[in-house]
N, C-alpha and C. Protein backbone atom coordinates (compact mmCIF):
# COMPACT_ATOMS: atom_id res chain seq x y z
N UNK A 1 3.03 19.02 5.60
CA UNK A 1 3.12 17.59 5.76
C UNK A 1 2.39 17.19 7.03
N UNK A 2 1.69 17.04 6.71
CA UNK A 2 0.46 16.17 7.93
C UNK A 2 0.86 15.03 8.40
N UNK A 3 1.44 14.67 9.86
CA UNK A 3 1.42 13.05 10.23
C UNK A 3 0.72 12.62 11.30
N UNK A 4 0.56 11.40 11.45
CA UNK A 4 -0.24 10.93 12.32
C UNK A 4 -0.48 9.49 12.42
N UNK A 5 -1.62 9.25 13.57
CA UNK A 5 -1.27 7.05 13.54
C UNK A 5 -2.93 6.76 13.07
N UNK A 6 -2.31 5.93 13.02
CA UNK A 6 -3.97 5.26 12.21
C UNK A 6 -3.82 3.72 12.82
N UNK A 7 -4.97 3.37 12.66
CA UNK A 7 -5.22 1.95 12.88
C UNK A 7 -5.79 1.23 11.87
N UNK A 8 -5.18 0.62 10.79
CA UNK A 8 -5.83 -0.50 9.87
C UNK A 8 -6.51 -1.74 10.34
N UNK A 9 -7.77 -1.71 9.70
CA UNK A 9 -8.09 -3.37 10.09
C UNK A 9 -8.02 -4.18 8.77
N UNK A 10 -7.85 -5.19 9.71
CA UNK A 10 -7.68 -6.35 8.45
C UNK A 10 -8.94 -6.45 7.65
N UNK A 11 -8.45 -6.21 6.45
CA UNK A 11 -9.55 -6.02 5.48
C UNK A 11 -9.30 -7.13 3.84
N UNK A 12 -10.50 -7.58 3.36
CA UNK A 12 -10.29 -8.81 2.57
C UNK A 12 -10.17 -7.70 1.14
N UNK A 13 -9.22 -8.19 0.49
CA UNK A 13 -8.89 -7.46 -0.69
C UNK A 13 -8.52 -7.98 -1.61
N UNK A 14 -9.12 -7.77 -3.12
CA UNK A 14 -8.43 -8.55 -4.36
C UNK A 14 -7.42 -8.00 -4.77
N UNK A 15 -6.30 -8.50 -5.16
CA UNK A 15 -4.90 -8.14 -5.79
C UNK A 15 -4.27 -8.38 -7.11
N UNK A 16 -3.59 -7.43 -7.91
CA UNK A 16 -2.95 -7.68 -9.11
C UNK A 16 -0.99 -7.24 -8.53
N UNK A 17 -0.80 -8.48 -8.39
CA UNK A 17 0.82 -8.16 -8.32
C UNK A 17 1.63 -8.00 -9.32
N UNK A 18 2.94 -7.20 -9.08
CA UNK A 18 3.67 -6.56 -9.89
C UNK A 18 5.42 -6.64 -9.30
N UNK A 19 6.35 -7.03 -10.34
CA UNK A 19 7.37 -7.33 -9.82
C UNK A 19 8.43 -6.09 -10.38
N UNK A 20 9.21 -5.58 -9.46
CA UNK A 20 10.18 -4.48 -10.21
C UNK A 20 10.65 -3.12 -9.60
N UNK A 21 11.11 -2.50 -9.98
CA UNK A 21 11.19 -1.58 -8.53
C UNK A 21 9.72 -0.49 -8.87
N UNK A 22 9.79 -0.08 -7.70
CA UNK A 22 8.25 0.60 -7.17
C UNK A 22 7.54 1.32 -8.25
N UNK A 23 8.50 2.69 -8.52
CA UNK A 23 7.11 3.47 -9.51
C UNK A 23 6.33 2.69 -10.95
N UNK A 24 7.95 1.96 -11.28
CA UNK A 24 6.86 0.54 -12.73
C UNK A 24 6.18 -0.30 -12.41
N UNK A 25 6.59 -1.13 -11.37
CA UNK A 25 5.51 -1.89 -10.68
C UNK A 25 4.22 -1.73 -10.31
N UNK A 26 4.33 -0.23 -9.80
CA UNK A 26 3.19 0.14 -9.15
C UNK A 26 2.29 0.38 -10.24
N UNK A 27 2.37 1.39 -11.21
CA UNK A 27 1.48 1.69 -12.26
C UNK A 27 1.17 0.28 -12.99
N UNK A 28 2.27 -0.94 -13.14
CA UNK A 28 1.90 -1.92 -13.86
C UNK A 28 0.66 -2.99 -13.00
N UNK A 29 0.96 -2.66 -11.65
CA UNK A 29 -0.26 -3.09 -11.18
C UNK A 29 -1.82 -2.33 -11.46
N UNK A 30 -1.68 -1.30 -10.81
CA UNK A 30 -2.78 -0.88 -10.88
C UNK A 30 -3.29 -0.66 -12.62
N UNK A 31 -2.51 -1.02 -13.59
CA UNK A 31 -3.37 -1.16 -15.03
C UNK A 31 -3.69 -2.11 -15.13
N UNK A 32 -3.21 -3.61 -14.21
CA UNK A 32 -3.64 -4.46 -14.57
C UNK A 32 -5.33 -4.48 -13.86
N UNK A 33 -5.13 -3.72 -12.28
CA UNK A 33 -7.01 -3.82 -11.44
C UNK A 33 -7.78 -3.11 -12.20
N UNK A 34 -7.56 -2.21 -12.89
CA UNK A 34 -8.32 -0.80 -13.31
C UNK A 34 -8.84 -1.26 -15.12
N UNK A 35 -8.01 -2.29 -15.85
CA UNK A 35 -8.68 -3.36 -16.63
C UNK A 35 -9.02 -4.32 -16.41
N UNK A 36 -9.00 -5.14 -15.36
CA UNK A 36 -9.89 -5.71 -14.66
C UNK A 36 -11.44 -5.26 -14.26
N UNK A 37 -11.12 -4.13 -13.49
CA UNK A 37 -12.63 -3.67 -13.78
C UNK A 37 -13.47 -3.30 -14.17
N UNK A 38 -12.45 -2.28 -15.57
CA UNK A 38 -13.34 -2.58 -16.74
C UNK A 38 -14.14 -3.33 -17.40
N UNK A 39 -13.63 -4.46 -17.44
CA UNK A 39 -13.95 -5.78 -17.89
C UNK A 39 -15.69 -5.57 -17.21
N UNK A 40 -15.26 -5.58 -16.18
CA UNK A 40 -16.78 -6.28 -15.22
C UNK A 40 -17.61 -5.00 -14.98
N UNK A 41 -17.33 -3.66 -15.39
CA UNK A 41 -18.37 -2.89 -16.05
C UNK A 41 -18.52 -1.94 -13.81
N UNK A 42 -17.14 -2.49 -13.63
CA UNK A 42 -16.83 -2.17 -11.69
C UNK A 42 -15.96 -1.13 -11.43
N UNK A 43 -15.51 0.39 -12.94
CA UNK A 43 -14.48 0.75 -12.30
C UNK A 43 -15.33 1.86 -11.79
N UNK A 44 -16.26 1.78 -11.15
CA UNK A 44 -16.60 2.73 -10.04
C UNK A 44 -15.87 1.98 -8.28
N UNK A 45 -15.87 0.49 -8.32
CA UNK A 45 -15.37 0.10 -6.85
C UNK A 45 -13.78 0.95 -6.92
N UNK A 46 -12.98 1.24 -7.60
CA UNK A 46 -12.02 1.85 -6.66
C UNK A 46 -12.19 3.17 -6.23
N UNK A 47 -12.87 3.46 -5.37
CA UNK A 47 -13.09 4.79 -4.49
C UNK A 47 -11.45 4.23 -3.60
N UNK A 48 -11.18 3.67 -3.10
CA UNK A 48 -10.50 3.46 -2.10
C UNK A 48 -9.11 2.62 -2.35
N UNK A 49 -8.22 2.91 -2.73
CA UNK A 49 -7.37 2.13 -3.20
C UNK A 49 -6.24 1.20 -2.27
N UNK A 50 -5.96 -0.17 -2.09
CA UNK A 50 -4.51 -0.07 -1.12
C UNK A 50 -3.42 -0.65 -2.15
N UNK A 51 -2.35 -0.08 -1.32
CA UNK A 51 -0.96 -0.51 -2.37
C UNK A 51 0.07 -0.88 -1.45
N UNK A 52 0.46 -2.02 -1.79
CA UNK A 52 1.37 -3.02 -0.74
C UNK A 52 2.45 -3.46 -1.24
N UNK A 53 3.72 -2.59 -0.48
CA UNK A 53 4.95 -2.79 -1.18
C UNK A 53 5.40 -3.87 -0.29
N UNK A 54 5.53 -5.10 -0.66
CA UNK A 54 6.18 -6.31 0.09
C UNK A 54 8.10 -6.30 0.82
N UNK A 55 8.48 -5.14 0.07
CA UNK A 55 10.17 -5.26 0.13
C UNK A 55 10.50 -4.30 0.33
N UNK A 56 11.44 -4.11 1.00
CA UNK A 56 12.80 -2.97 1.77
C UNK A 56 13.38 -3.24 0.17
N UNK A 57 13.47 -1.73 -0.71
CA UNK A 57 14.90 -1.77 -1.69
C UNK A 57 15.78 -1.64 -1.41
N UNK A 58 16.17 -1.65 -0.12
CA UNK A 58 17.57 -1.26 0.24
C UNK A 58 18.03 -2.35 0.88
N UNK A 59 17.14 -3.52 0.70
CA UNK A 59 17.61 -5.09 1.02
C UNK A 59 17.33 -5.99 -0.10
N UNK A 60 16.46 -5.44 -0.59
CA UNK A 60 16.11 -6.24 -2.18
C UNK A 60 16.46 -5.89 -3.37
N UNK A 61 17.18 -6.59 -4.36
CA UNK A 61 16.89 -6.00 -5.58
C UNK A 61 16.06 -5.48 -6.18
N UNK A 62 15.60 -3.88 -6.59
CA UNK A 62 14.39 -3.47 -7.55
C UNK A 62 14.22 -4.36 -8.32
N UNK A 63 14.64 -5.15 -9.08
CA UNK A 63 14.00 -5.71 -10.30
C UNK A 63 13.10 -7.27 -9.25
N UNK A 64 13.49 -7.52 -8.05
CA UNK A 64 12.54 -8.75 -7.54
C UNK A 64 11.90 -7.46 -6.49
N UNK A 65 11.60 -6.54 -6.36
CA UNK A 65 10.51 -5.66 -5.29
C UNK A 65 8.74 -6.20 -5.55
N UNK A 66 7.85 -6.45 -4.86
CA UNK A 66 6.76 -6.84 -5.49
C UNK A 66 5.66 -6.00 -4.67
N UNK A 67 4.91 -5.46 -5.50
CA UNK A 67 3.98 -4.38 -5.16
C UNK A 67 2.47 -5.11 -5.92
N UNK A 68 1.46 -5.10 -4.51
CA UNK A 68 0.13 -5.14 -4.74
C UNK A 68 -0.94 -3.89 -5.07
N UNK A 69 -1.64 -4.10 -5.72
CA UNK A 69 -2.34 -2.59 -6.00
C UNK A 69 -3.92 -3.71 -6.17
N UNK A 70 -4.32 -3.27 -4.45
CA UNK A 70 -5.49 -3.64 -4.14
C UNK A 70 -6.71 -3.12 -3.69
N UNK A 71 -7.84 -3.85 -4.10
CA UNK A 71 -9.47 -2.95 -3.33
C UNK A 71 -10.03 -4.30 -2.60
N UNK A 72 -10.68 -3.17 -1.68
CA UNK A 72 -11.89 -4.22 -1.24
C UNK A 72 -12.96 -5.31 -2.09
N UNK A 73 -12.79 -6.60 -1.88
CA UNK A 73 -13.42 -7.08 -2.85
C UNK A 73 -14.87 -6.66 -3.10
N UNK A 74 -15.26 -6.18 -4.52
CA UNK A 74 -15.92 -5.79 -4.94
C UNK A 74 -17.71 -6.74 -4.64
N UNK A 75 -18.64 -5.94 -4.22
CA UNK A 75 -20.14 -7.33 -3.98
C UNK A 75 -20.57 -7.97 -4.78
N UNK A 76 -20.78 -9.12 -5.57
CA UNK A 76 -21.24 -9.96 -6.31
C UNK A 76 -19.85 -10.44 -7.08
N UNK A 77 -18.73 -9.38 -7.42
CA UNK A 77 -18.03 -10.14 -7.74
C UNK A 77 -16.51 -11.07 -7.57
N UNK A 78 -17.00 -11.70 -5.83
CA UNK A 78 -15.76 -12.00 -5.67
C UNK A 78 -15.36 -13.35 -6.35
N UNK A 79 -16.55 -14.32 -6.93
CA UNK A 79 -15.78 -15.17 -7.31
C UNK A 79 -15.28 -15.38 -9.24
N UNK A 80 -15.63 -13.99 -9.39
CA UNK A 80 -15.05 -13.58 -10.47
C UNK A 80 -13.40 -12.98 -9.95
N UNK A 81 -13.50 -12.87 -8.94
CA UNK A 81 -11.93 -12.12 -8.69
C UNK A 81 -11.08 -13.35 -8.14
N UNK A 82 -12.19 -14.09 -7.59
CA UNK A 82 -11.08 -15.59 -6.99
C UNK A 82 -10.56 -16.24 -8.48
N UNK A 83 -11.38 -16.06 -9.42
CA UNK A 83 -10.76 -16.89 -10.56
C UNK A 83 -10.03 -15.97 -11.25
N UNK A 84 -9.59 -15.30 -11.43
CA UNK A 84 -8.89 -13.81 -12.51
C UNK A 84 -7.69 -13.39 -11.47
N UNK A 85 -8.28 -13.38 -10.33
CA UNK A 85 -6.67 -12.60 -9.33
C UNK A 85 -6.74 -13.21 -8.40
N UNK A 86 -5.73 -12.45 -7.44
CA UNK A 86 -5.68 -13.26 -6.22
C UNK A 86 -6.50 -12.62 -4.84
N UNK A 87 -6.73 -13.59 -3.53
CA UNK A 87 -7.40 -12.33 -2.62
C UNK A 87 -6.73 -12.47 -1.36
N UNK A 88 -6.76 -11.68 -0.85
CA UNK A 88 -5.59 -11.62 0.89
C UNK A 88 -6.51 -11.09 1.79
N UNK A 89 -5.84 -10.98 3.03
CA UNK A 89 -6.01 -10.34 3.71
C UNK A 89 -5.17 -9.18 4.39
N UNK A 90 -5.76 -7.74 3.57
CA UNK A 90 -4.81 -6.64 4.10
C UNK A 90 -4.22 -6.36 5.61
N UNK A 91 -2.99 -6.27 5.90
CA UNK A 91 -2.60 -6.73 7.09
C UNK A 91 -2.63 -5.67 8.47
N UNK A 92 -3.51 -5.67 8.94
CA UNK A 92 -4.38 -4.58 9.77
C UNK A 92 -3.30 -4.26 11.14
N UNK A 93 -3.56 -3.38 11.66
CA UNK A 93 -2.62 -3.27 12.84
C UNK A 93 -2.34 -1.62 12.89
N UNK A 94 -1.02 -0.62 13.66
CA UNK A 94 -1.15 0.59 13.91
C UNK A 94 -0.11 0.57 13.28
N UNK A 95 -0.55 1.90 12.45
CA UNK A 95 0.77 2.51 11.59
C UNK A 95 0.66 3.94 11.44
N UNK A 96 2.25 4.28 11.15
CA UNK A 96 2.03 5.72 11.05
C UNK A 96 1.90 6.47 9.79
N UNK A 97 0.93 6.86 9.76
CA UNK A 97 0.45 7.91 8.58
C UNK A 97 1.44 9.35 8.40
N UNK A 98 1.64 9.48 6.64
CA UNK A 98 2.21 10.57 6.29
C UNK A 98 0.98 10.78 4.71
N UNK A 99 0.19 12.01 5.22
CA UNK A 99 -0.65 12.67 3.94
C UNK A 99 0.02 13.00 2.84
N UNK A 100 0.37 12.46 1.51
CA UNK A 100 0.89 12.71 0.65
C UNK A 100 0.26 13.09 -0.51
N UNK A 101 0.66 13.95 -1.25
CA UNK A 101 0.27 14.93 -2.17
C UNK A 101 1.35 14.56 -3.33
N UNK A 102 0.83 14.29 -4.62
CA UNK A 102 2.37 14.61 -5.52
C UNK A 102 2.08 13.29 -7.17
N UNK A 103 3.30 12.84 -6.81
CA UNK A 103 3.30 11.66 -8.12
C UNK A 103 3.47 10.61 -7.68
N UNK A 104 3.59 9.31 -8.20
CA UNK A 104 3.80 8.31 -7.81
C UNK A 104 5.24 7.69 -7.56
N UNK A 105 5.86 7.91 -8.38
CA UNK A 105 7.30 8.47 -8.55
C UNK A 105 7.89 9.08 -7.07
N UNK A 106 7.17 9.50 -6.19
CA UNK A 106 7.49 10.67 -5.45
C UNK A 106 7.09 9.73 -4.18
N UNK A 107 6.49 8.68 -4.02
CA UNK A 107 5.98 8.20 -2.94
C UNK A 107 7.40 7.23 -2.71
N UNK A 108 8.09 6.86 -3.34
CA UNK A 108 9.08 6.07 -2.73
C UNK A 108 10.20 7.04 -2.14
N UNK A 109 10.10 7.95 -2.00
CA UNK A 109 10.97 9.03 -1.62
C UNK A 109 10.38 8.86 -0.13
N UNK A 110 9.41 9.20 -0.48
CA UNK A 110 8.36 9.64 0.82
C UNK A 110 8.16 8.98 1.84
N UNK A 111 8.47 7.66 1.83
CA UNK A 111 8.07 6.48 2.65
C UNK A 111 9.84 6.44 3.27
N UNK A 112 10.97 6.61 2.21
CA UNK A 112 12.17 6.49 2.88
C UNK A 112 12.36 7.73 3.83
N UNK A 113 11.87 8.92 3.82
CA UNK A 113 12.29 9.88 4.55
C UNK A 113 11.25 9.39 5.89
N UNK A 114 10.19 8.58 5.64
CA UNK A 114 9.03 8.75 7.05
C UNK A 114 10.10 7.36 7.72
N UNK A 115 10.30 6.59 6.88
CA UNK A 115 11.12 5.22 8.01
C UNK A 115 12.46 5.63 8.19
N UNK A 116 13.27 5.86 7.64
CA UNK A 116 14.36 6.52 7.98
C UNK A 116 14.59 8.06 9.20
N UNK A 117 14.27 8.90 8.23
CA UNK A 117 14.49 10.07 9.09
C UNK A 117 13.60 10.39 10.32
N UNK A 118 11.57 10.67 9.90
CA UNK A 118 10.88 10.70 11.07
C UNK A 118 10.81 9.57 11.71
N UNK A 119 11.07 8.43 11.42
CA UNK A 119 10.88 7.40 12.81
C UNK A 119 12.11 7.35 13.53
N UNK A 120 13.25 7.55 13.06
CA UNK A 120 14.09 7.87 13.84
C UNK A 120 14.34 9.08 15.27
N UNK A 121 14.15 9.92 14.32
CA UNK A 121 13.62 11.36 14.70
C UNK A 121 12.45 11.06 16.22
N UNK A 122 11.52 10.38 16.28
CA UNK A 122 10.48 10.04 16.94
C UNK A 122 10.59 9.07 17.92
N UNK A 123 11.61 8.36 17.83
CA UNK A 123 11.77 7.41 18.69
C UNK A 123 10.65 6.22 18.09
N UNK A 124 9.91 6.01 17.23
CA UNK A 124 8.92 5.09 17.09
C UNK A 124 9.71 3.87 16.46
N UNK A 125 8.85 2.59 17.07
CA UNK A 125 9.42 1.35 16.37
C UNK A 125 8.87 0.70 15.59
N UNK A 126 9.36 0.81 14.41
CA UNK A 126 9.03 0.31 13.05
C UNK A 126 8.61 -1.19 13.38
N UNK A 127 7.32 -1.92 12.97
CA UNK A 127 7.64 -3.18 12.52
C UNK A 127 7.91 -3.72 11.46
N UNK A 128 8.99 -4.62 11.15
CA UNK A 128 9.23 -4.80 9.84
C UNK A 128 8.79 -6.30 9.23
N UNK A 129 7.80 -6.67 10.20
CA UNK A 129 7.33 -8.04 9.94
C UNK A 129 5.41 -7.65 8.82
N UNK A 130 5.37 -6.08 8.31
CA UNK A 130 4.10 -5.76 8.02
C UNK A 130 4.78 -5.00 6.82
N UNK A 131 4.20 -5.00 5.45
CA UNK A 131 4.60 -4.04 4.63
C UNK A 131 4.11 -3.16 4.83
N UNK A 132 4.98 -1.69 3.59
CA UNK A 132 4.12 -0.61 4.06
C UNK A 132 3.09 -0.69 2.78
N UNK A 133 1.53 0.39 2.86
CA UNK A 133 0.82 0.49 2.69
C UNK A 133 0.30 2.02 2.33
N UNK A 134 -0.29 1.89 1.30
CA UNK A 134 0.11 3.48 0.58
C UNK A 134 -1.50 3.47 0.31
N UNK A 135 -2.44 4.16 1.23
CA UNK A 135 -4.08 4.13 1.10
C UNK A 135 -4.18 5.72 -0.35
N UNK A 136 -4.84 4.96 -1.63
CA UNK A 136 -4.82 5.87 -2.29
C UNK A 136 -6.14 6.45 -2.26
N UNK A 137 -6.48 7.84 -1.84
CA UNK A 137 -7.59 8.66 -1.95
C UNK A 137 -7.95 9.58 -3.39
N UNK A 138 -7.34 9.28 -4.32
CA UNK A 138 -7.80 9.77 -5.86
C UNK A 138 -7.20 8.46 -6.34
N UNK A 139 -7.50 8.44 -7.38
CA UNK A 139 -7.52 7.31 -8.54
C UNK A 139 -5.91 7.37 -8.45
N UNK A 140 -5.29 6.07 -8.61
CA UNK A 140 -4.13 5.77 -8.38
C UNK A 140 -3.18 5.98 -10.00
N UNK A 141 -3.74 6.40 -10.96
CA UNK A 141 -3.51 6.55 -12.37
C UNK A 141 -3.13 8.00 -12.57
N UNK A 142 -4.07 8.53 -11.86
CA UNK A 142 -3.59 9.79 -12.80
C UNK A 142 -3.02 10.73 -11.65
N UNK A 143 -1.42 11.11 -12.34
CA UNK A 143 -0.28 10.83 -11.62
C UNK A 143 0.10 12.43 -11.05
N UNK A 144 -0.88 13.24 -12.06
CA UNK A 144 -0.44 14.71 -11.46
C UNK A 144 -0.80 14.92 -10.05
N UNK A 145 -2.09 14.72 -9.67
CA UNK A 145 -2.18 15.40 -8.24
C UNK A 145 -2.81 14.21 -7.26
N UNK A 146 -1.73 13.10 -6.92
CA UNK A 146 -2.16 12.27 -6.49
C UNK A 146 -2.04 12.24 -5.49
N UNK A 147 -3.37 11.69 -4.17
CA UNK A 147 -3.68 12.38 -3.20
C UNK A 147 -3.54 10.87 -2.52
N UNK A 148 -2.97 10.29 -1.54
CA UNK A 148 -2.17 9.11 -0.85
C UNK A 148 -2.12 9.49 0.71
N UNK A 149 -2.71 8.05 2.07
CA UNK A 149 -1.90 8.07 3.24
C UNK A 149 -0.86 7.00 2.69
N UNK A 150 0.54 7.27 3.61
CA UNK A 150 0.94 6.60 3.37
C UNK A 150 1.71 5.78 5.00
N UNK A 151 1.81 4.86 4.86
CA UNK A 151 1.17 3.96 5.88
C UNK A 151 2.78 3.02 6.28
N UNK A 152 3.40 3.29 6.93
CA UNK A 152 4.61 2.52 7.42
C UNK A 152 3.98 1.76 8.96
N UNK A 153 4.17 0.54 8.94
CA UNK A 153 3.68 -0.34 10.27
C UNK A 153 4.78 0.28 11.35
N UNK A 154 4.16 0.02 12.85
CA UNK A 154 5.06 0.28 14.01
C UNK A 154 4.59 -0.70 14.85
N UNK A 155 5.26 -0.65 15.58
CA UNK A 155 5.05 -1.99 16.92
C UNK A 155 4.16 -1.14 17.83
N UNK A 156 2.96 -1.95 18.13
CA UNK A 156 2.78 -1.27 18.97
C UNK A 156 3.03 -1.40 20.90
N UNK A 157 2.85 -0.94 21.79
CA UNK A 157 3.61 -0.97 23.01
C UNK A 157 3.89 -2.43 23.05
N UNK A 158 2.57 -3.28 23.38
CA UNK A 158 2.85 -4.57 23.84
C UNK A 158 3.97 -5.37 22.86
N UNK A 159 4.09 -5.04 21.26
CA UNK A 159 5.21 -5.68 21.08
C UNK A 159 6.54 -4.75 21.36
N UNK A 160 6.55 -4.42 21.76
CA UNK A 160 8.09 -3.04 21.84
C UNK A 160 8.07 -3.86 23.63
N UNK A 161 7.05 -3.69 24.45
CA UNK A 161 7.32 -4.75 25.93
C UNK A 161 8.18 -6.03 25.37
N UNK A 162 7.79 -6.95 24.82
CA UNK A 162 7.81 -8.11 24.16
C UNK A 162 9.31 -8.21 23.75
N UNK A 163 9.47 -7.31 22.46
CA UNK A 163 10.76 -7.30 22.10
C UNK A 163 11.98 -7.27 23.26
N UNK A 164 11.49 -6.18 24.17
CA UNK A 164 12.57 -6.07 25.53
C UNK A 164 13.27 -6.66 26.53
């Protein structure tokens, strides 16, 4: 288990949202980007995948959890994506990375043991004003050996000063 911090920048991204708890949501998103880009003849743009779980389940009901399964907007066709989906801005800042290996199924495990146990464990302070963020490095579909950072936000010093 590899960990470590990373720095996201805010990056402009098209989105297919998905409501429900994580592992259905998640796959129901990403079938909806991945026929999407079929469509437009683009499923070579997901080299790079992000996936944005908006909700704590352990404050939300799974069935209202809402998960984005987003890319960088694709060149020529963003205003095919402004009319078909929606576009944000991925929410950039320092977070701590856990290299994940496995299923998709397996990443909501994964994210509760890194905010729960290692940030505890670490003394690090979570921010909880940023979702977490699950950077997929193989195709986010195919579920056997799926290769994921996975990305929990932290404060960094000046807000941890701030908070004090």
């Amino acid at each position: 288990m590899r960990r470590g911090f990373v720095y996201l920048k805010p990056t402009r991204v098209l989105y297919v949202r998905a409501k429900g708890p994580y592992p259905t949501s998640a796959a129901a998103a990403w079938h909806g980007l991945v026929d999407w880009l079929a469509r437009y003849g683009a499923e070579n743009e997901l080299r790079v995948g992000y996936g944005i779980a908006r909700d704590d389940p352990a404050q939300v009901p799974a069935e209202d959890c809402r998960f984005e399964a987003c890319i960088e907007v694709p060149f020529g066709l963003e205003a095919a994506a402004a009319e078909d989906l929606a576009i944000q801005n991925l929410p950039g800042g320092p977070y701590a990375r856990h290299c994940h290996t496995g299923s998709l199924d397996d990443i909501s495990t994964a994210f509760t043991v890194q905010r729960a146990r290692w940030a505890a464990a670490t003394g690090v302070t979570l921010d909880t004003r940023r979702p977490l963020v699950t950077l997929y490095l193989s195709h986010p579909l195919r579920n056997d050996k799926l290769r994921c950072d996975l990305c929990t936000p932290v404060a960094s010093q000046s807000e941890q000063s701030e908070a004090a």
